[in-house]
C-alpha atoms as a PDB file:
ATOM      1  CA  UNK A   1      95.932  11.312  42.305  1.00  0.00           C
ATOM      2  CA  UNK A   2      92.060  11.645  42.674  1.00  0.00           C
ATOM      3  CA  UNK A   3      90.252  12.292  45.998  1.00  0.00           C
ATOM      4  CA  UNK A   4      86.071  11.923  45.823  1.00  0.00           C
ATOM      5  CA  UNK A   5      84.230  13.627  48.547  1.00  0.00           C
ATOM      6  CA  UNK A   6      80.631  14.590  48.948  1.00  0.00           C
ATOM      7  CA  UNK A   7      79.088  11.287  49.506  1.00  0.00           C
ATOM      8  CA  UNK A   8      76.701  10.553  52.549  1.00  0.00           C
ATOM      9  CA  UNK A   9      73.160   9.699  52.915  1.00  0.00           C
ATOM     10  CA  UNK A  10      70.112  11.872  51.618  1.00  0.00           C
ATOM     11  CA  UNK A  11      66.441  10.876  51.526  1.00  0.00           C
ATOM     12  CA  UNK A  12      64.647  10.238  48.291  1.00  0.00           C
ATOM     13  CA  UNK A  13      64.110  13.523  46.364  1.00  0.00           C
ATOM     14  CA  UNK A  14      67.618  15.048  47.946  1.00  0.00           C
ATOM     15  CA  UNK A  15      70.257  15.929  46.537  1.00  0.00           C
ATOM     16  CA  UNK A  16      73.882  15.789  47.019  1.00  0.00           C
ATOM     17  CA  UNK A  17      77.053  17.459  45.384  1.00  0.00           C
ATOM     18  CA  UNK A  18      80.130  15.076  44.848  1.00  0.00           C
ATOM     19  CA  UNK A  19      83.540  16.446  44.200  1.00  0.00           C
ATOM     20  CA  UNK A  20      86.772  15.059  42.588  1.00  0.00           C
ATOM     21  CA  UNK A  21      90.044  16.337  43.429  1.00  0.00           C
ATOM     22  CA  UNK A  22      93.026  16.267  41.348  1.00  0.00           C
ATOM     23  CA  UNK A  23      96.810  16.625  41.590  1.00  0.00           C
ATOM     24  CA  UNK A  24      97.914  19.374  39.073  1.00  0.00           C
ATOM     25  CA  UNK A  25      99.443  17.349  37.036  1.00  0.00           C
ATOM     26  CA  UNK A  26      98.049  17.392  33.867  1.00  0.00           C
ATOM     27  CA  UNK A  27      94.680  18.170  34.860  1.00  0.00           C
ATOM     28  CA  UNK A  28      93.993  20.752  32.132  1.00  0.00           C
ATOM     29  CA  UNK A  29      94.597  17.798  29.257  1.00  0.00           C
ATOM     30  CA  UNK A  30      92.110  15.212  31.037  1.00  0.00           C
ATOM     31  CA  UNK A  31      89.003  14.087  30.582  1.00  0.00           C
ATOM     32  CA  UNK A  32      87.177  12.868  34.009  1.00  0.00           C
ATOM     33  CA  UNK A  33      84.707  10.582  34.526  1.00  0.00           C
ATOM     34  CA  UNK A  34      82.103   9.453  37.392  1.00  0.00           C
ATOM     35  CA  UNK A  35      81.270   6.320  38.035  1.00  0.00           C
ATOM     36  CA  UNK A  36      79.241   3.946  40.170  1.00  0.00           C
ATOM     37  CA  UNK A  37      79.180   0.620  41.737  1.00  0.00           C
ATOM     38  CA  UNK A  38      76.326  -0.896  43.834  1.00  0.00           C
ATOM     39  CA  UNK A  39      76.507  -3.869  45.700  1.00  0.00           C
ATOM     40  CA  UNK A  40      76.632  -7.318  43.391  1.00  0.00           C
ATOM     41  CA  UNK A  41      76.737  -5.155  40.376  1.00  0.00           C
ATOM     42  CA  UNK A  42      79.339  -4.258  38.039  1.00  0.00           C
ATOM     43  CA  UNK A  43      80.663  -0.588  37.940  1.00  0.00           C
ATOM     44  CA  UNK A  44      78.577   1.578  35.584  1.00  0.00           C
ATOM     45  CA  UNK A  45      79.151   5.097  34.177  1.00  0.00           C
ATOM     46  CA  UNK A  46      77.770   7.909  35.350  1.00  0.00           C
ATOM     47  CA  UNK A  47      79.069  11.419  33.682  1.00  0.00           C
ATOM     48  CA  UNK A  48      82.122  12.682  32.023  1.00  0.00           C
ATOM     49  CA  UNK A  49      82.893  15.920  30.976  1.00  0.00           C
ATOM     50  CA  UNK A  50      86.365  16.633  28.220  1.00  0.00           C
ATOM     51  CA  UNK A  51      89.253  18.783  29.711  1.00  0.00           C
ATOM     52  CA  UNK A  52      87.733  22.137  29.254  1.00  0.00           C
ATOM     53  CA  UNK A  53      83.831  20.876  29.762  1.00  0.00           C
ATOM     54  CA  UNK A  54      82.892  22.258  26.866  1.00  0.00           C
ATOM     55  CA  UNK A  55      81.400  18.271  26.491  1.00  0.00           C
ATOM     56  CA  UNK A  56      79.678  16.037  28.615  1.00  0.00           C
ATOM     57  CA  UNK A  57      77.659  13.050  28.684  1.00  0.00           C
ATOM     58  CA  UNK A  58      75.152  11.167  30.609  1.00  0.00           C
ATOM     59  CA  UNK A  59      73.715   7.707  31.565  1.00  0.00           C
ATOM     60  CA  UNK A  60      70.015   7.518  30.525  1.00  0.00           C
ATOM     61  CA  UNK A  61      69.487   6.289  34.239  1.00  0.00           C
ATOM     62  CA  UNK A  62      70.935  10.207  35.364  1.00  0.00           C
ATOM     63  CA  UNK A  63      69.692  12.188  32.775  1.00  0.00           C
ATOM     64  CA  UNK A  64      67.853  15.461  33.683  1.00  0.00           C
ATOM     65  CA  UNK A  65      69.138  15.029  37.336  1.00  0.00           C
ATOM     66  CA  UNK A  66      73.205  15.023  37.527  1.00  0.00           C
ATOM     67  CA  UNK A  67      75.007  17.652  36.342  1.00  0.00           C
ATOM     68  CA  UNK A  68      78.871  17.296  35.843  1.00  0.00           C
ATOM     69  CA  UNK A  69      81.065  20.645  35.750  1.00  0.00           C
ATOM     70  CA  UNK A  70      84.665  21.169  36.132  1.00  0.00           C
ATOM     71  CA  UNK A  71      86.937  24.205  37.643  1.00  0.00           C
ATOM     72  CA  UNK A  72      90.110  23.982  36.017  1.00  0.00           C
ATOM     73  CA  UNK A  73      91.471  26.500  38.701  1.00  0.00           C
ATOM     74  CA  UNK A  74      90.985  23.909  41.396  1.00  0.00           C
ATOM     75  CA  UNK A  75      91.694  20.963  39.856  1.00  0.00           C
ATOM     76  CA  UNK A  76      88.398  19.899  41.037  1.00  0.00           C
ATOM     77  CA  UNK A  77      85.231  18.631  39.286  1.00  0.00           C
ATOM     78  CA  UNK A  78      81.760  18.181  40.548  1.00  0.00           C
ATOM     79  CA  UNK A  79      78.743  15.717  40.567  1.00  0.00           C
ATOM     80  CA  UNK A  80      75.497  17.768  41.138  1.00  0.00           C
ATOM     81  CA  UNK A  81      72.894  15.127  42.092  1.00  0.00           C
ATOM     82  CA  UNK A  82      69.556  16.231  42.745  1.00  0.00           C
ATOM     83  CA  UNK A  83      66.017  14.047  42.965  1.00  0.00           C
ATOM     84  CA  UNK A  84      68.340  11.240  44.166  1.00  0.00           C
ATOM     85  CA  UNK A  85      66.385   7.765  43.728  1.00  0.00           C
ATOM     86  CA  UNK A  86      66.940   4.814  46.371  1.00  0.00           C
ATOM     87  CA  UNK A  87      68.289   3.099  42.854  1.00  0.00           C
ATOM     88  CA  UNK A  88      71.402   5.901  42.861  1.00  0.00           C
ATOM     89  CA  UNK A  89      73.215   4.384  46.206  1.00  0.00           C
ATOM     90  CA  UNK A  90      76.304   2.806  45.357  1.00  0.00           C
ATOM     91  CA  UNK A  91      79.907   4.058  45.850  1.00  0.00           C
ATOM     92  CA  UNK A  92      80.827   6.522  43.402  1.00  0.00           C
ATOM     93  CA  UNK A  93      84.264   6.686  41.947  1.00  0.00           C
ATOM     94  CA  UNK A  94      86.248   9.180  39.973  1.00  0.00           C
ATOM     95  CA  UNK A  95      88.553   8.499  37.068  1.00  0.00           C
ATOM     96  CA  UNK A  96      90.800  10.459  34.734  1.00  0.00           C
ATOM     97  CA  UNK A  97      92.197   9.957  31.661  1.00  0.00           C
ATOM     98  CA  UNK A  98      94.936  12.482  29.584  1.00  0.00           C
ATOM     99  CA  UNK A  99      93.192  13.410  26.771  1.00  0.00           C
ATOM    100  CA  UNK A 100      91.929  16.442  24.602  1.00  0.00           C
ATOM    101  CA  UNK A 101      89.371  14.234  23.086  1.00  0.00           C
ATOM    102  CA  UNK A 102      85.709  13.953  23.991  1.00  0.00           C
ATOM    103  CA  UNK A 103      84.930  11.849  26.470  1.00  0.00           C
ATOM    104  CA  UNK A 104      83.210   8.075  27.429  1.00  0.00           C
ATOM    105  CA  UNK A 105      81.405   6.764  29.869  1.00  0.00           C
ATOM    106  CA  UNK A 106      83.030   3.517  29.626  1.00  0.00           C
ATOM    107  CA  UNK A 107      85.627   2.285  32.782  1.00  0.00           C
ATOM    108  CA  UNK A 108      87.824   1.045  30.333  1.00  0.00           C
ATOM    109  CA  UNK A 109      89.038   4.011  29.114  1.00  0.00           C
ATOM    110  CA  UNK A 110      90.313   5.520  32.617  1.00  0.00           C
ATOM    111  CA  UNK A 111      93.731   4.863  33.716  1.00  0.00           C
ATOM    112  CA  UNK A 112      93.604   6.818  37.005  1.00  0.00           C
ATOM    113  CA  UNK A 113      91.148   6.084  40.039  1.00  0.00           C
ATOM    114  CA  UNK A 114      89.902   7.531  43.182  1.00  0.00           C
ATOM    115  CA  UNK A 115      89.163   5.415  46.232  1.00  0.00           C
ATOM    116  CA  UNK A 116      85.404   6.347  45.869  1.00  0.00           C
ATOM    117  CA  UNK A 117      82.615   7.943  48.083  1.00  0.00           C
ATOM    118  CA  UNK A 118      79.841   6.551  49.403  1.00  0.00           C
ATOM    119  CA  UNK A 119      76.250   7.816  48.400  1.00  0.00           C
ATOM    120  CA  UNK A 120      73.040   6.154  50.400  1.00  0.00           C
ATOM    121  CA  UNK A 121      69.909   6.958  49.425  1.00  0.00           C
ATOM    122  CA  UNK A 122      67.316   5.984  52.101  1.00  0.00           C
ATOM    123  CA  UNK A 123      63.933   7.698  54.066  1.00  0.00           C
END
C-alpha cells in the first residue's frame, strides 16, 4: 500500500516536498518511482530511486530541480520540488516495484500504485 501526500498549490519559483508512504512489507527490496499525469496527457515519469537510493534517475524536464531520497526507517520516500514551473501541475503518483535492481522511469515496470496527490502550480 502507497499513500502520496505533499501536494497543493505553490506559485511559480516554489517549491514543494511530496512524500510516499509505504506498508512495511517489503519496502527495503523495492525500487519506487514518481510519476505524473496532467490533464489530456499520458502519465510520464518523474524520479526513481533503487531500494537503498544509492541510484536515482531523472526526467530531463526535472533535472537540476527534484530531488528523490528515501528513509528506509519510515518506509517513506520523498519528492523535493523546488523552482516549480506552471508546466509541473499534474497529479503525481507513487509506484513500487520489488526489486534490488536499478531502477526506470517507465510506468510499466510498477506493479503497486498510490491514489496520487495533486500539485498546482499557479501565481
Amino acid at each position: 500500500q502507497l499513500v502520496e501526500s505533499g501536494g497543493g498549490l505553490v506559485q511559480p519559483g516554489g517549491s514543494l516536498r511530496l512524500s510516499c508512504a509505504a506498508s512495511r512489507n517489503r519496502f527495503d527490496y523495492s525500487v519506487i518511482g514518481w510519476f505524473r499525469q496532467a490533464p489530456g496527457k499520458e502519465r510520464e515519469g518523474v524520479s526513481c530511486i533503487n531500494y537503498n537510493g544509492g541510484s536515482t534517475k531523472y526526467a530531463d524536464s526535472v533535472k537540476g530541480r527534484f530531488t528523490i531520497s528515501r528513509d528506509n526507517a519510515k518506509n517513506t520516500v520523498y519528492l523535493q520540488m523546488n523552482s516549480l514551473k506552471p508546466e509541473d501541475a499534474a497529479i503525481y503518483y507513487c509506484a513500487a516495484r520489488v526489486y534490488t535492481g536499478g531502477c526506470l522511469i517507465t510506468p510499466d515496470e510498477y506493479r503497486y500504485w498510490g491514489q496520487g496527490t495533486q500539485v498546482t502550480v499557479s501565481s
